[in-house]
Protein backbone atom coordinates (compact mmCIF):
# COMPACT_ATOMS: atom_id res chain seq x y z
CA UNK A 1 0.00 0.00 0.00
CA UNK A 2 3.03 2.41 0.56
CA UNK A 3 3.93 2.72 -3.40
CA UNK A 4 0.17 2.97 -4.18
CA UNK A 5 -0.58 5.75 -1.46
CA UNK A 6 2.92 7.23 -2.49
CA UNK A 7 2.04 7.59 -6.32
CA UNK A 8 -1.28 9.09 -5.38
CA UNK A 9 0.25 11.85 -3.64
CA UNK A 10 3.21 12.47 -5.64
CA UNK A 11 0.50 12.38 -8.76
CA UNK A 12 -2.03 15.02 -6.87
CA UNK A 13 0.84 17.02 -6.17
CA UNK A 14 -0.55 17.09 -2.57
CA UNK A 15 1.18 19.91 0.36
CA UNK A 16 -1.21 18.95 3.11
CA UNK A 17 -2.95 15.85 3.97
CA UNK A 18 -5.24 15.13 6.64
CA UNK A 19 -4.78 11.13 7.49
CA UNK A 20 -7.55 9.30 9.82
CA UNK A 21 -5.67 6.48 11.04
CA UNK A 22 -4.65 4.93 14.96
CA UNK A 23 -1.86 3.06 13.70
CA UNK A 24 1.39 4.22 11.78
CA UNK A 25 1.13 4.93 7.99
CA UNK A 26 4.21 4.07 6.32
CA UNK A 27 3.52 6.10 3.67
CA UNK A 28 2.68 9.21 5.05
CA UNK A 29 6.00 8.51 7.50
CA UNK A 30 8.05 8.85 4.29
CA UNK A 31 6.00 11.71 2.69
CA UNK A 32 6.27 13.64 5.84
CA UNK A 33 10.56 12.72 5.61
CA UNK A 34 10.47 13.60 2.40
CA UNK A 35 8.92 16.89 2.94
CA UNK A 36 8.85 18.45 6.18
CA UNK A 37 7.35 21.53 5.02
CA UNK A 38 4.33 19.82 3.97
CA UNK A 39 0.98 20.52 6.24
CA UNK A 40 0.42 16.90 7.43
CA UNK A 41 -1.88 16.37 10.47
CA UNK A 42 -2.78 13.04 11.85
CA UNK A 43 -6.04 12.39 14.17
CA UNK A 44 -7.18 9.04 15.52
CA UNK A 45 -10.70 7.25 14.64
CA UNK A 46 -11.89 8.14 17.68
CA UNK A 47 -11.43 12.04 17.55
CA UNK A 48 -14.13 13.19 14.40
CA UNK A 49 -12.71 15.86 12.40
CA UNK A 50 -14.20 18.85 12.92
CA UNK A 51 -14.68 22.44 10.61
CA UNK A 52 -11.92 23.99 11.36
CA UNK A 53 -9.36 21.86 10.52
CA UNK A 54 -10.02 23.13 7.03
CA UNK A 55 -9.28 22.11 4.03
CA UNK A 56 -6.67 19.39 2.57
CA UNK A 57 -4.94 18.61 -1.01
CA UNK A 58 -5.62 14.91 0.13
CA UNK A 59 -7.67 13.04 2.89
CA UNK A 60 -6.54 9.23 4.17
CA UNK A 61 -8.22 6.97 5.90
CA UNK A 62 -6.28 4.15 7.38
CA UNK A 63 -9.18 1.83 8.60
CA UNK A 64 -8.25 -1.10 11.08
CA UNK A 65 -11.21 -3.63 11.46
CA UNK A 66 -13.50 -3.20 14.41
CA UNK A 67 -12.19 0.16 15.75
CA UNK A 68 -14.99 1.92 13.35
CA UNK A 69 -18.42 0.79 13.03
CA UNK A 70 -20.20 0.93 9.45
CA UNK A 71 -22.33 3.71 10.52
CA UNK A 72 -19.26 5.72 12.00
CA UNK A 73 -17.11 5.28 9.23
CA UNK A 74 -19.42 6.61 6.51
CA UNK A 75 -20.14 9.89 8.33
CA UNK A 76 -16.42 9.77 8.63
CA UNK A 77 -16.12 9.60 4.99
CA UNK A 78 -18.99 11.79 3.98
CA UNK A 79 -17.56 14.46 6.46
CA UNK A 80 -14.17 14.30 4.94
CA UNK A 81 -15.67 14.16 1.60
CA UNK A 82 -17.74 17.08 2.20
CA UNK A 83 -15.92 19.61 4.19
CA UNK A 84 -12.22 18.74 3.96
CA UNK A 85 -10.94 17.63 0.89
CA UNK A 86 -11.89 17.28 -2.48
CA UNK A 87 -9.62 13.48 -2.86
CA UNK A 88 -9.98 11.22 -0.29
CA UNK A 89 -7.83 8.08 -0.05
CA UNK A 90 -9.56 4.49 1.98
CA UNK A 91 -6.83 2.36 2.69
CA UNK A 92 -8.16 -1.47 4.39
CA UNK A 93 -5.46 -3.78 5.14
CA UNK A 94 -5.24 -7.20 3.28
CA UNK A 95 -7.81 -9.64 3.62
CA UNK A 96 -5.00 -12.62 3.89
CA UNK A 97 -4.49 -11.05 7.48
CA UNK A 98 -7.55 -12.21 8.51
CA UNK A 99 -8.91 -8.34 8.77
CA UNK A 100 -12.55 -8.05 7.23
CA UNK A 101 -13.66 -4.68 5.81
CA UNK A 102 -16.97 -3.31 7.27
CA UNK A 103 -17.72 -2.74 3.43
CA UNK A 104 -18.01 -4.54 0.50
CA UNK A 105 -17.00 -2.99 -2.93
CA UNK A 106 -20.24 -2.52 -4.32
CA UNK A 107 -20.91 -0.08 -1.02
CA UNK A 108 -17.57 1.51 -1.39
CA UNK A 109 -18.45 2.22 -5.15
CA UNK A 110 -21.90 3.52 -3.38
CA UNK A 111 -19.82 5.59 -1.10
CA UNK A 112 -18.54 6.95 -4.80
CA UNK A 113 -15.03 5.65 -4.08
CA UNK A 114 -13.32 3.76 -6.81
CA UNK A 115 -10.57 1.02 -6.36
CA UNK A 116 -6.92 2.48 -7.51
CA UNK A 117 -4.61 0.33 -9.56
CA UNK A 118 -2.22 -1.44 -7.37
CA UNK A 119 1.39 -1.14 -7.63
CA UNK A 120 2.70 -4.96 -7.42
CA UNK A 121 3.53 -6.37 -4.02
CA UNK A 122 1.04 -3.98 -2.35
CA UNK A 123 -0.77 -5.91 0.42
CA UNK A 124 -3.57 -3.82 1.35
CA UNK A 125 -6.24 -2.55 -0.99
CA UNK A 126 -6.74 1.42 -1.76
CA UNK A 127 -9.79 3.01 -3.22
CA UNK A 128 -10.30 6.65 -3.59
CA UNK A 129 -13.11 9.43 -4.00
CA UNK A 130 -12.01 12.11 -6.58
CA UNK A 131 -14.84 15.12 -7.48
CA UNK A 132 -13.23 15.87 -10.48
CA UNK A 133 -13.59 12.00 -11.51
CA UNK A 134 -16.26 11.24 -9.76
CA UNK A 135 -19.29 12.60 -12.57
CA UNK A 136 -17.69 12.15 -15.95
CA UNK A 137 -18.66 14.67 -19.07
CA UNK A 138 -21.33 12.82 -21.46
CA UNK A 139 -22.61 13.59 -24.28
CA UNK A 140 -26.40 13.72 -23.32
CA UNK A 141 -25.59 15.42 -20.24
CA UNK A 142 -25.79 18.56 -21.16
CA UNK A 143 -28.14 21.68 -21.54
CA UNK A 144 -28.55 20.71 -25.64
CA UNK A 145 -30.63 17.75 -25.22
CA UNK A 146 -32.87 18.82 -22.10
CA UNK A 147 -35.94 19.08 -22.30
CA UNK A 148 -36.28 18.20 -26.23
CA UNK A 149 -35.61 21.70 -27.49
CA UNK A 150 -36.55 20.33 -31.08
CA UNK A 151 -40.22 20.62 -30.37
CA UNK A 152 -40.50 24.32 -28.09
CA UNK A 153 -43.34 26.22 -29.88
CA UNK A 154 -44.71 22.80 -31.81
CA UNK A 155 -46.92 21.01 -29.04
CA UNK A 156 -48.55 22.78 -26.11
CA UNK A 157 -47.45 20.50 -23.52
């Protein structure tokens, strides 16, 4: 998970991160090495995040089976979602370690987070919430075919 979580924030280009986690992150250890002038703050499951912490280049979320319940962990996400950061990164550690993930994938895709492609040798799986490609462009999605525009002033509706 280290390369995966590194190549996100190398790629994002993220200065401050705000990382959810009780337990070390290795790669936020070596981010935070690598750049001490970075704004990095770390809070624990337990403490919510609250408004005026602000807002982040990148959010992480280092969840460790049974310290969140389902319910707790998506306001977590919705609230970090919503009010601190615009990319939000869900770590879960491997399922070979016995852990089990509160979620399955089809809720995490609910949750509108996507699974990232895995650098090899990563253990733990990474999926990730992005607003800018979370509701893709399409064609029909647009002011042009509302509303059938062909037919204003043929049919009295």
């Amino acid at each position: 998970m280290t390369s995966t979580l590194l190549d996100l924030i190398q790629r994002l280009g993220a200065t401050s991160i705000l990382c959810v986690c009780d337990d070390r992150v290795p790669a936020i250890e070596e981010f935070r090495a690598a750049n001490p002038d970075a704004n990095v703050i770390i809070i624990g499951h337990a403490t919510p995040p609250t408004r005026e912490l602000g807002r982040f280049d990148l959010s992480v979320v280092a969840f460790a089976p049974g310290r969140l319940s389902k319910s707790d962990g998506t306001r977590l996400l919705a609230s970090l979602r919503n009010f601190h950061s615009n990319v939000v990164a869900v770590t879960f550690p491997d399922d070979d370690e016995g852990a089990k993930t509160p979620w399955s994938d089809l809720e995490l895709l609910a949750l509108g987070l996507e699974p990232a492609r895995t650098v090899p040798g990563d253990t733990a799986r990474l999926y990730v919430y992005d607003i800018t490609a979370y509701n893709r462009q399409r064609d029909w999605n647009n002011p042009r075919h509302w509303a059938n525009p062909e037919n204003f002033r043929k049919y009295r509706w």
